[in-house]
N, C-alpha and C. Protein backbone atom coordinates (compact mmCIF):
# COMPACT_ATOMS: atom_id res chain seq x y z
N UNK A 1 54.73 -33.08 68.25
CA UNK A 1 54.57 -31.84 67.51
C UNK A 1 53.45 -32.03 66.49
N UNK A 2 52.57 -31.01 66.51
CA UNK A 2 51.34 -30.81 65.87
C UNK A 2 51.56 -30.44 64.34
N UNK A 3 51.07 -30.69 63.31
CA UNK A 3 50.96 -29.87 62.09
C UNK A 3 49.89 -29.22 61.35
N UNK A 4 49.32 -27.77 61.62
CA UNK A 4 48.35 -27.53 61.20
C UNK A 4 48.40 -27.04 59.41
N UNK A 5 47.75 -27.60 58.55
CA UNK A 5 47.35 -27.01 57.10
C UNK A 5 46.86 -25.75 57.32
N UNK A 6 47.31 -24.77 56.44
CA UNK A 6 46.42 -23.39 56.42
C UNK A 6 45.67 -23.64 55.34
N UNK A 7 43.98 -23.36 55.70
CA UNK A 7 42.60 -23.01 54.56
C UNK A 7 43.15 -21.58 53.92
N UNK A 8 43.20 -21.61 52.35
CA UNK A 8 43.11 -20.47 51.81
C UNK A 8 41.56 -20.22 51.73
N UNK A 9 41.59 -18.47 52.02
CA UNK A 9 39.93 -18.19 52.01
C UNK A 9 39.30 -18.17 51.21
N UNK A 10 38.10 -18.72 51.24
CA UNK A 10 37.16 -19.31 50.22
C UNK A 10 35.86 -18.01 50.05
N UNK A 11 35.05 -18.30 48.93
CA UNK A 11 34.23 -17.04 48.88
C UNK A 11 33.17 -17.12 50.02
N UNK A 12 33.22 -18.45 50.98
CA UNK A 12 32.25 -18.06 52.28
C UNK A 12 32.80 -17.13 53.02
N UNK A 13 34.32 -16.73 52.99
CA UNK A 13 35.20 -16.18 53.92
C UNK A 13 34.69 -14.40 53.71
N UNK A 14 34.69 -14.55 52.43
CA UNK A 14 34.63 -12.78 52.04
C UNK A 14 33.36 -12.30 51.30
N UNK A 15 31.94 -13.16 51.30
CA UNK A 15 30.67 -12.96 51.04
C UNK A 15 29.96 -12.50 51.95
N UNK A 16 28.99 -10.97 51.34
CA UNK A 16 27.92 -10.94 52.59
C UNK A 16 26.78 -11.22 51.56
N UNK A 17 26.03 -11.27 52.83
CA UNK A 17 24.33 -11.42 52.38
C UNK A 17 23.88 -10.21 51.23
N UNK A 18 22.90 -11.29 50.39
CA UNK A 18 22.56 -10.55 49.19
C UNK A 18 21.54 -9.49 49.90
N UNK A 19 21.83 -8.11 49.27
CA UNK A 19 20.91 -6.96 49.73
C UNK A 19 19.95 -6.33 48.91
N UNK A 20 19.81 -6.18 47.73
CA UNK A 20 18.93 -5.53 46.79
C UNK A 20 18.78 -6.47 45.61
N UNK A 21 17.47 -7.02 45.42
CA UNK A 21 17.03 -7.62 44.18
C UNK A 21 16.29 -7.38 43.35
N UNK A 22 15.53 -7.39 42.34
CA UNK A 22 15.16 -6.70 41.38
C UNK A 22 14.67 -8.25 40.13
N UNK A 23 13.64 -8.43 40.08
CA UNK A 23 13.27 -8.96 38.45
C UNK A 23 14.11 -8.65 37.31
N UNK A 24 14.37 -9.43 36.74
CA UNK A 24 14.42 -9.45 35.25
C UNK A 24 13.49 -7.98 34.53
N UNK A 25 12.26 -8.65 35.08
CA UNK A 25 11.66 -7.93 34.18
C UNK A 25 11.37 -6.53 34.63
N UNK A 26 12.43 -6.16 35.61
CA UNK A 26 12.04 -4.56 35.86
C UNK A 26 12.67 -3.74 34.79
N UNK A 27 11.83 -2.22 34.68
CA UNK A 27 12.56 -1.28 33.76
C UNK A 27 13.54 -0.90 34.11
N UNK A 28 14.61 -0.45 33.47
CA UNK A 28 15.81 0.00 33.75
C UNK A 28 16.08 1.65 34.46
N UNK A 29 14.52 2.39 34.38
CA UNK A 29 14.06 3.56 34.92
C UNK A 29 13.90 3.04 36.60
N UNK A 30 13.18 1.81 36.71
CA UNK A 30 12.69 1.83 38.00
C UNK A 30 14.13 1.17 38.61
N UNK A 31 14.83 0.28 37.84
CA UNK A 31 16.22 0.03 38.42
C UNK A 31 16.88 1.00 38.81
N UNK A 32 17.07 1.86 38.16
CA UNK A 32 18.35 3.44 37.97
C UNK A 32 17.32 3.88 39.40
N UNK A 33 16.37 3.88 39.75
CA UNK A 33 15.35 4.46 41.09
C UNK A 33 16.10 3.97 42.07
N UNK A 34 15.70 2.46 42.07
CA UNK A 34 16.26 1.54 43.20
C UNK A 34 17.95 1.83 43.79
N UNK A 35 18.53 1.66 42.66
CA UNK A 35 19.99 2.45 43.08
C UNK A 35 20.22 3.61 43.68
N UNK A 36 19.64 4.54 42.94
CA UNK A 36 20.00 5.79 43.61
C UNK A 36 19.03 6.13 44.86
N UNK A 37 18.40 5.51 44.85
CA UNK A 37 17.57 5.69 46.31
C UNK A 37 18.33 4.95 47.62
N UNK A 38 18.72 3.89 46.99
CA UNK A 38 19.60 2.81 48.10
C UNK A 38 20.83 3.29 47.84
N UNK A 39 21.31 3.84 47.42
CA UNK A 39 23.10 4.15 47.11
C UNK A 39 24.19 3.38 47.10
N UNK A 40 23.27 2.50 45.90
CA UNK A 40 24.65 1.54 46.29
C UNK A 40 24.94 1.51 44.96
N UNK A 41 25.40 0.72 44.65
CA UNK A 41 26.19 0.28 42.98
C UNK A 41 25.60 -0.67 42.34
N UNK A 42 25.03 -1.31 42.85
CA UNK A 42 24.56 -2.73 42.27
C UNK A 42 23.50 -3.13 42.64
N UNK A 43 22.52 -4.05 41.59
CA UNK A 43 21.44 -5.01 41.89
C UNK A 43 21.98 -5.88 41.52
N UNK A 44 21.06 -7.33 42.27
CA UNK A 44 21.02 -8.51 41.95
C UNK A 44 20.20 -8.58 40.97
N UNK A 45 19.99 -9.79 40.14
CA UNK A 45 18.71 -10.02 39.55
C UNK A 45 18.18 -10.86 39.22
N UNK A 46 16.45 -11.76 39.48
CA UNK A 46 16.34 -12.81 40.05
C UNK A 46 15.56 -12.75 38.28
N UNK A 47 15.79 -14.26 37.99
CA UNK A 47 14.49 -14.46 37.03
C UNK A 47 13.12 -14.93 37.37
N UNK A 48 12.29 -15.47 36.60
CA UNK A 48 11.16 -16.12 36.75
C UNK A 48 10.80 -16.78 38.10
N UNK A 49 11.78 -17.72 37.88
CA UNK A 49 12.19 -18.72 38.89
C UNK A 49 12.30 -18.67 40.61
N UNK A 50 13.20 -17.32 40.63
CA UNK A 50 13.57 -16.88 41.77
C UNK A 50 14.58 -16.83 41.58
N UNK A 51 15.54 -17.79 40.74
CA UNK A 51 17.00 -17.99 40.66
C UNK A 51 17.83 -16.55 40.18
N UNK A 52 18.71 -16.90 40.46
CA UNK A 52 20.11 -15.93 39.94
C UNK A 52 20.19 -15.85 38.72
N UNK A 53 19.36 -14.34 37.98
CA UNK A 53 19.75 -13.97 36.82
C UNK A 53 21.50 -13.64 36.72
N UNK A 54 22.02 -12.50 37.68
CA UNK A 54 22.72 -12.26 37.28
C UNK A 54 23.15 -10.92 38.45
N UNK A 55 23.82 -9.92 37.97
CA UNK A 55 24.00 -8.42 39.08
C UNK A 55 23.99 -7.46 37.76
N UNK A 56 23.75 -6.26 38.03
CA UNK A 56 24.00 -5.58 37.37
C UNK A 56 23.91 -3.83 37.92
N UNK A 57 24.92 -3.53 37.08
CA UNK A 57 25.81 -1.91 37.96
C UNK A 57 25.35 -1.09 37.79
N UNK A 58 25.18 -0.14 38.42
CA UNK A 58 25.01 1.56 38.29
C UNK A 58 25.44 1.94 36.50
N UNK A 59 26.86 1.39 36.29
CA UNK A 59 27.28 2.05 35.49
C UNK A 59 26.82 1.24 34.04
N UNK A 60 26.61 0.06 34.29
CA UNK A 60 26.30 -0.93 33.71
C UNK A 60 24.70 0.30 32.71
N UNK A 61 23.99 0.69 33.73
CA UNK A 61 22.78 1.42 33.62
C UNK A 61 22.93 2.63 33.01
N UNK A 62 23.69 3.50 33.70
CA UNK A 62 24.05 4.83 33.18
C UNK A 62 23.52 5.37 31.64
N UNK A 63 24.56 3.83 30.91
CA UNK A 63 24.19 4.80 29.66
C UNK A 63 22.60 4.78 29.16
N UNK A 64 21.76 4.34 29.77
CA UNK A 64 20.24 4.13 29.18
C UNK A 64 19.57 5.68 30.09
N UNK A 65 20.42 6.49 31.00
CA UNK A 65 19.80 7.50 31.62
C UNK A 65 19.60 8.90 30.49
N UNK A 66 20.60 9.01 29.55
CA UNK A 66 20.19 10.16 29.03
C UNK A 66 18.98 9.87 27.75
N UNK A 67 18.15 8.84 27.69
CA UNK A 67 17.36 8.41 27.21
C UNK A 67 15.91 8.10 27.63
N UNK A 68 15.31 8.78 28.72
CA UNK A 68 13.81 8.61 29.62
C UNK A 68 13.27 7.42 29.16
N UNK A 69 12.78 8.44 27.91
CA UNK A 69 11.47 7.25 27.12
C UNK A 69 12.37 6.23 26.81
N UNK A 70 13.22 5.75 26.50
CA UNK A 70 13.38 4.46 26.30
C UNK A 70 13.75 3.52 27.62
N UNK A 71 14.16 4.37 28.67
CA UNK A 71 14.25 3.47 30.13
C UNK A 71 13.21 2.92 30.72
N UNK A 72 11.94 3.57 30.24
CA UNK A 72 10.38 3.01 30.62
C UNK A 72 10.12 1.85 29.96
N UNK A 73 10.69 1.43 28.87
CA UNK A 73 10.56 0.79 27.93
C UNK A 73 11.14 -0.57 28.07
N UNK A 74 12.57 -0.45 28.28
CA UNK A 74 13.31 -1.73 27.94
C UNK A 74 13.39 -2.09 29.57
N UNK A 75 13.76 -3.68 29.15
CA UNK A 75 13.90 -4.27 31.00
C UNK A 75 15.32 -4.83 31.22
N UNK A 76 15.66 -4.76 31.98
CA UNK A 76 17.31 -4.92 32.39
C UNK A 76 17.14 -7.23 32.30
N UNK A 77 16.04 -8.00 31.56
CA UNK A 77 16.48 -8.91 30.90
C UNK A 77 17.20 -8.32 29.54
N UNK A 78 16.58 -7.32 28.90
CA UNK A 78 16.83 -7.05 27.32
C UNK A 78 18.34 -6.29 27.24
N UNK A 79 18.98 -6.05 28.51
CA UNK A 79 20.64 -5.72 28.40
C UNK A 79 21.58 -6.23 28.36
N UNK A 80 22.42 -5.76 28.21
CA UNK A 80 24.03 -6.43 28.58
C UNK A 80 23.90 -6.25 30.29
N UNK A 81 24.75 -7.03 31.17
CA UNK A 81 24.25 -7.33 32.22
C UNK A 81 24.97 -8.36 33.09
N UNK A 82 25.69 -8.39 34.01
CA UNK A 82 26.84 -10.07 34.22
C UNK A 82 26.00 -10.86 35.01
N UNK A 83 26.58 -11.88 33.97
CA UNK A 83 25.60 -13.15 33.95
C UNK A 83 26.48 -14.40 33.96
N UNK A 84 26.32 -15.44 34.24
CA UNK A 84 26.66 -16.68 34.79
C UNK A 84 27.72 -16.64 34.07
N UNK A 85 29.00 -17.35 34.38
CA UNK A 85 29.37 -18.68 35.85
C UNK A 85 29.10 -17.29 37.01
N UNK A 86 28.40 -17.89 38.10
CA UNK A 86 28.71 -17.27 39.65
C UNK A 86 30.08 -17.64 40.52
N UNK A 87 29.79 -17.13 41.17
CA UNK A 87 30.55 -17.58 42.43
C UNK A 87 29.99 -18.57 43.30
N UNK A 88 30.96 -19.79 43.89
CA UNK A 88 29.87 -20.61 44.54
C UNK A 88 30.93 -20.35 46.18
N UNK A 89 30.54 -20.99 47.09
CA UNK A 89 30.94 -20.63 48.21
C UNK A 89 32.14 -22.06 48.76
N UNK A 90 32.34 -23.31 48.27
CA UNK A 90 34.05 -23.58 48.08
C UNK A 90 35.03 -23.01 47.17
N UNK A 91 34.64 -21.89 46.26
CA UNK A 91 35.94 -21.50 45.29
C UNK A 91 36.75 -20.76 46.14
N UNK A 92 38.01 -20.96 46.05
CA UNK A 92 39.06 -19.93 46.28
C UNK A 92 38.52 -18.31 46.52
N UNK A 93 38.64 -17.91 47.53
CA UNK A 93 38.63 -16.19 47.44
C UNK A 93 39.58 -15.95 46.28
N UNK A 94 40.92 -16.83 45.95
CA UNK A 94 41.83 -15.70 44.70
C UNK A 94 41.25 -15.86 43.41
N UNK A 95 40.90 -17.20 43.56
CA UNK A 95 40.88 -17.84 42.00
C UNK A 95 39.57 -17.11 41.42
N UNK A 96 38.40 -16.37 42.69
CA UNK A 96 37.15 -15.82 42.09
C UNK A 96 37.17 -14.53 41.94
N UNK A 97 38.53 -13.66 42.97
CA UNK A 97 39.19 -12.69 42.36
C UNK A 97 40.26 -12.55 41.07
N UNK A 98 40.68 -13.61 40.50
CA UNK A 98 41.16 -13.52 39.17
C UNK A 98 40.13 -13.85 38.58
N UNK A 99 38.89 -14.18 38.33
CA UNK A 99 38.47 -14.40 37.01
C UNK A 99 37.69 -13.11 37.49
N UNK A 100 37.10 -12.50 38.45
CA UNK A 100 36.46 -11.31 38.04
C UNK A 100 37.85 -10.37 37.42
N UNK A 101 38.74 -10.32 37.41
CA UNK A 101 39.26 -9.28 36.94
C UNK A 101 39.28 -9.91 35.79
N UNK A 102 39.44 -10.38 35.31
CA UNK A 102 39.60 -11.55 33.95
C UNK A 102 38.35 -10.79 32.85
N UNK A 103 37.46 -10.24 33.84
CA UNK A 103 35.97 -10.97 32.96
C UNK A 103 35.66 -9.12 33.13
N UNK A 104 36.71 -8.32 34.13
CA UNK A 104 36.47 -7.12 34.62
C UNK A 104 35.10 -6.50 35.04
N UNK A 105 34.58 -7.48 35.84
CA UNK A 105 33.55 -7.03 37.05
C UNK A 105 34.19 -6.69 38.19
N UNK A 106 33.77 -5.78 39.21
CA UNK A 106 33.93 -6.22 40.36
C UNK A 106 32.73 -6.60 41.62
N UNK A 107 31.46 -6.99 41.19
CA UNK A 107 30.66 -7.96 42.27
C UNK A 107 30.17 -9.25 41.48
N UNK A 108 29.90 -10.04 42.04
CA UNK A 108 29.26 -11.27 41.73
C UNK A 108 29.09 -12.08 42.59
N UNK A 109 27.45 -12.27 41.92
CA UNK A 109 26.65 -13.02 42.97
C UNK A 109 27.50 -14.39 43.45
N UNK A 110 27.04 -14.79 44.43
CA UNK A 110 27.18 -16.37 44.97
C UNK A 110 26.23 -16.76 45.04
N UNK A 111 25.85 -18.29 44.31
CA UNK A 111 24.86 -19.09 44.12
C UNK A 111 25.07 -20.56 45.01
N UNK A 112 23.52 -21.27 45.59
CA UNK A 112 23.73 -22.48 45.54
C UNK A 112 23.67 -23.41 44.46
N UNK A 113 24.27 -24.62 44.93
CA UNK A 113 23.68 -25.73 44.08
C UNK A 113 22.40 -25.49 43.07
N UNK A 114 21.02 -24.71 43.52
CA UNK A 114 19.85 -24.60 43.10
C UNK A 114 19.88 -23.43 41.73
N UNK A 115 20.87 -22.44 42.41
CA UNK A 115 21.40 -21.39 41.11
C UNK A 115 20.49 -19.99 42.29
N UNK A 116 19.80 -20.53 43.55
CA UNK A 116 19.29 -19.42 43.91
C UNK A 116 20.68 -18.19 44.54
N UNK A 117 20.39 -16.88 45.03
CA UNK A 117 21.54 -15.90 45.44
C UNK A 117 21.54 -16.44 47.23
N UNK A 118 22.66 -16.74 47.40
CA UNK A 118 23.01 -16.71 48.76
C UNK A 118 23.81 -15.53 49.47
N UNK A 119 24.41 -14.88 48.40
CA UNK A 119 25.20 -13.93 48.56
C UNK A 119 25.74 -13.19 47.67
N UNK A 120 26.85 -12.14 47.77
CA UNK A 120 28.08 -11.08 47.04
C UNK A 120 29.26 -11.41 47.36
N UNK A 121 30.29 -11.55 46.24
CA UNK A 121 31.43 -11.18 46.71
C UNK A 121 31.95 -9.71 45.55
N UNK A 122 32.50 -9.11 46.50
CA UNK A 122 33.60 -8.00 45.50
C UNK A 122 34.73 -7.95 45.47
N UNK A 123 35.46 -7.29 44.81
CA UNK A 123 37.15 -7.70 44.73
C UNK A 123 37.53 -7.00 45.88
N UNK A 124 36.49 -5.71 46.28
CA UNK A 124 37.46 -4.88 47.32
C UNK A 124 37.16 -6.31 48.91
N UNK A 125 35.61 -6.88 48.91
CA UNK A 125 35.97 -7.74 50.08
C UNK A 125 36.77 -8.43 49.96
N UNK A 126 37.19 -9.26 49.15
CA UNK A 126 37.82 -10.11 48.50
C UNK A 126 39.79 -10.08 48.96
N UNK A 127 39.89 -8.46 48.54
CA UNK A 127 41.13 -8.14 49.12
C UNK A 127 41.02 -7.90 50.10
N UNK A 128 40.35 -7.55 51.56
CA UNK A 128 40.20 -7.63 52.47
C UNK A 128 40.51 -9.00 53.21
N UNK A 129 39.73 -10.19 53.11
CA UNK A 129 40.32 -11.35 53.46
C UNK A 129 41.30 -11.79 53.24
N UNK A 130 42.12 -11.47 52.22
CA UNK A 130 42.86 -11.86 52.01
C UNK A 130 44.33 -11.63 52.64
N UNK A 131 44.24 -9.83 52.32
CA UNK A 131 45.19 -9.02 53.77
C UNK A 131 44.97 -9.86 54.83
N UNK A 132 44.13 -9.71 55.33
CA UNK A 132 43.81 -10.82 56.60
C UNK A 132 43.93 -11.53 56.88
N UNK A 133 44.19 -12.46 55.59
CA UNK A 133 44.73 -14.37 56.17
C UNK A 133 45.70 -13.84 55.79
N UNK A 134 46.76 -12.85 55.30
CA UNK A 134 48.32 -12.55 55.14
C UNK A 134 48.93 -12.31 56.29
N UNK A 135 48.09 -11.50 56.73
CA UNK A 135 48.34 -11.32 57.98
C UNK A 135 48.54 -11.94 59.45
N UNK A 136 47.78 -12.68 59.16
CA UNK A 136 47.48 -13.69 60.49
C UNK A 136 48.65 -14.86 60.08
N UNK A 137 48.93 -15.36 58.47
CA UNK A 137 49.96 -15.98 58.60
C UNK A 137 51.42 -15.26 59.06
N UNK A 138 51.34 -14.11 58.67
CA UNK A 138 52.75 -13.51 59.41
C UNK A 138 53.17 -14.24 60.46
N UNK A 139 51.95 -13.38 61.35
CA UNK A 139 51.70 -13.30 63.06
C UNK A 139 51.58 -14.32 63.46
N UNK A 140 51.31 -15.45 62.34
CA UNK A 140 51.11 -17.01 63.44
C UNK A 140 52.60 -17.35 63.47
């Protein structure tokens, strides 16, 4: 008789590929563009380097919209904005869904070793895998 260990899912399990990036040093006008043109919720954001500044939200942005002239102005380095620890790709899918709720985000980047973006996780993928390995333990 065999004994298999069950892997709890890790953030490789419930990460996709990073999709929209953005400088540091872009305006928060041409950010608020990028979003609503792409429809999504979120940028990444790379510094100097290339590396993983950080992500930052639609809503995160919002409040700099009823303000024009000053969205031309300031750059989404000069905001509030979520920013490091990342997600790396051995953490726990739960343990990186409790500290985002902890910290009350729901995306964050996944970094390598280097700090560059390899990926996203969100709480809604996040609960997805997770149903999923619940599931499959049922059924096994």
């Amino acid at each position: 008789m065999t004994t298999s260990i069950a892997r709890a899912p890790t953030v490789a399990d419930a990460m996709t590929p990073p999709e929209l990036q953005v400088s540091d040093h872009t305006a928060v006008d041409k950010a608020l563009d990028v979003l609503g043109g792409a429809h999504v919720d979120y940028l990444l954001v790379r510094n100097d380097y290339g590396r993983c500044a950080g992500i930052v939200s639609l809503a995160q942005l919002e409040r700099y919209r009823s303000q024009p002239w000053y969205t031309q102005d300031i750059r989404i380095r000069e905001i509030a904005f979520t920013r490091e620890p990342f997600a790396r790709l051995y953490l726990t899918a739960a343990a990186v869904a409790d500290a985002m709720r902890a910290r009350g985000i729901t995306a964050l980047p996944v970094v390598d070793a280097g700090g560059s973006t390899i990926g996203v996780v969100t709480l809604e993928r996040i609960a997805e895998v997770l149903r999923r390995d619940a599931g499959s333990l049922v059924a096994g």
